[in-house]
C-alpha atoms as a PDB file:
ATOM      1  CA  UNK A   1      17.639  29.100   2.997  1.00  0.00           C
ATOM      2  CA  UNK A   2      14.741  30.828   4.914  1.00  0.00           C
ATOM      3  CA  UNK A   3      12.534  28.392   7.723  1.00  0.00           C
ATOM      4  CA  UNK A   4       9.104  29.911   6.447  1.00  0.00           C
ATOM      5  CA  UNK A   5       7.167  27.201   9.068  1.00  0.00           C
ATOM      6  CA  UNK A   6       6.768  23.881  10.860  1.00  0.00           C
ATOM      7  CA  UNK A   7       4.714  21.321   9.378  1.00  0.00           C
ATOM      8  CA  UNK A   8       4.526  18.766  11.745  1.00  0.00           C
ATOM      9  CA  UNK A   9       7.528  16.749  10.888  1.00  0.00           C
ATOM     10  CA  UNK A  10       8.369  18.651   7.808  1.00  0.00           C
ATOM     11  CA  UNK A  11      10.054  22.183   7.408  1.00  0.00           C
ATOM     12  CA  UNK A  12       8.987  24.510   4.987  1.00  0.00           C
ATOM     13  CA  UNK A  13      11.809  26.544   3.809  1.00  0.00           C
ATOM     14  CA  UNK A  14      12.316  29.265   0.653  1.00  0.00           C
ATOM     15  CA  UNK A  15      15.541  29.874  -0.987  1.00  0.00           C
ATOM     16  CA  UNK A  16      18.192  27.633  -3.012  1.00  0.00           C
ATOM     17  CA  UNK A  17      20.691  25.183  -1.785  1.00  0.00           C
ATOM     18  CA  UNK A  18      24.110  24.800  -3.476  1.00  0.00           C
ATOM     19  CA  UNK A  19      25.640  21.308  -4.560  1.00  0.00           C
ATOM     20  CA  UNK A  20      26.537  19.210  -1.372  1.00  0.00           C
ATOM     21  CA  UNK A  21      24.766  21.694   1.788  1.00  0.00           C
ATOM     22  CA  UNK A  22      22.089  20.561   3.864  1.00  0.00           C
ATOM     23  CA  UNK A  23      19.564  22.129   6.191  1.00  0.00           C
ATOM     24  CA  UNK A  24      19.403  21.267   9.891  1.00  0.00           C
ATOM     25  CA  UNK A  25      16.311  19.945  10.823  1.00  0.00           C
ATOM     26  CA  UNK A  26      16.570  18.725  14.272  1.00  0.00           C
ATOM     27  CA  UNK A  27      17.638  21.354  16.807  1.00  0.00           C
ATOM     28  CA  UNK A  28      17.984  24.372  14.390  1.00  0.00           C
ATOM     29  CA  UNK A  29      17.090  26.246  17.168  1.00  0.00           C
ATOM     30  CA  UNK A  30      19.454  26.112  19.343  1.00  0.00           C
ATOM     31  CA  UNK A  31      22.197  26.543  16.536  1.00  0.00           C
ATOM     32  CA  UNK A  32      24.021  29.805  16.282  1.00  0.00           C
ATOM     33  CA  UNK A  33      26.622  30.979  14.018  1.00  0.00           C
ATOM     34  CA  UNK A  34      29.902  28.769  14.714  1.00  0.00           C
ATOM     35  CA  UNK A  35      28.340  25.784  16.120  1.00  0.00           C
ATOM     36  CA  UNK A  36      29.542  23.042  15.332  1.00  0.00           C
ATOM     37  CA  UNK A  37      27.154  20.585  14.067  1.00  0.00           C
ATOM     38  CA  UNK A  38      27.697  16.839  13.391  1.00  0.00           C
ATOM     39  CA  UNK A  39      25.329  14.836  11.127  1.00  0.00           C
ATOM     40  CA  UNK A  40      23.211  12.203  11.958  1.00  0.00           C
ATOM     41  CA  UNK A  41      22.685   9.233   9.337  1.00  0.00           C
ATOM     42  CA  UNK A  42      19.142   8.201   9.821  1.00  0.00           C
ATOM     43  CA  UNK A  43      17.718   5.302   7.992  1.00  0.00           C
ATOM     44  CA  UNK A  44      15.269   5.975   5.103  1.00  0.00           C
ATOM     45  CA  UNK A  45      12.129   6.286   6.490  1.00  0.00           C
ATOM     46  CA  UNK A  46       9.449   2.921   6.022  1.00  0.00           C
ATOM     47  CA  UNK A  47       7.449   2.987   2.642  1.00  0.00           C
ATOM     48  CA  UNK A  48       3.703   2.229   3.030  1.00  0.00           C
ATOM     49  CA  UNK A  49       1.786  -0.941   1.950  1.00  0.00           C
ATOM     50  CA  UNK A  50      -1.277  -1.282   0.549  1.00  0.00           C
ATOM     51  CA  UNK A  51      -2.756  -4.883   1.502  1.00  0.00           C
ATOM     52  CA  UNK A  52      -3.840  -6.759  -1.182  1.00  0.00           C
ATOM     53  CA  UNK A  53      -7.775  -6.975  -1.223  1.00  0.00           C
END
């Protein structure tokens, strides 16, 4: 896949991604071709609440 930009938290990105890769998202930049990369399992992130009214 291509980064097209930042968003904040979120990366945009164009292309297709095969059954079973993933994208870097933290520290892409400082990866090069052979580095090795280990994943990071990171909880699923809160969902929001509405209070009741």
């Amino acid at each position: 896949v291509e980064l097209v930009r930042m968003a904040g938290a979120r990366a945009v990105v164009r292309g297709e991604l095969a059954a079973g890769e993933k994208v870097i998202v933290d520290g892409a930049q400082r990866v090069t071709e052979g580095t090795r990369v280990v994943e990071r399992n990171q909880p699923p992130a809160p969902q929001r609440v509405s209070s009741a009214q």
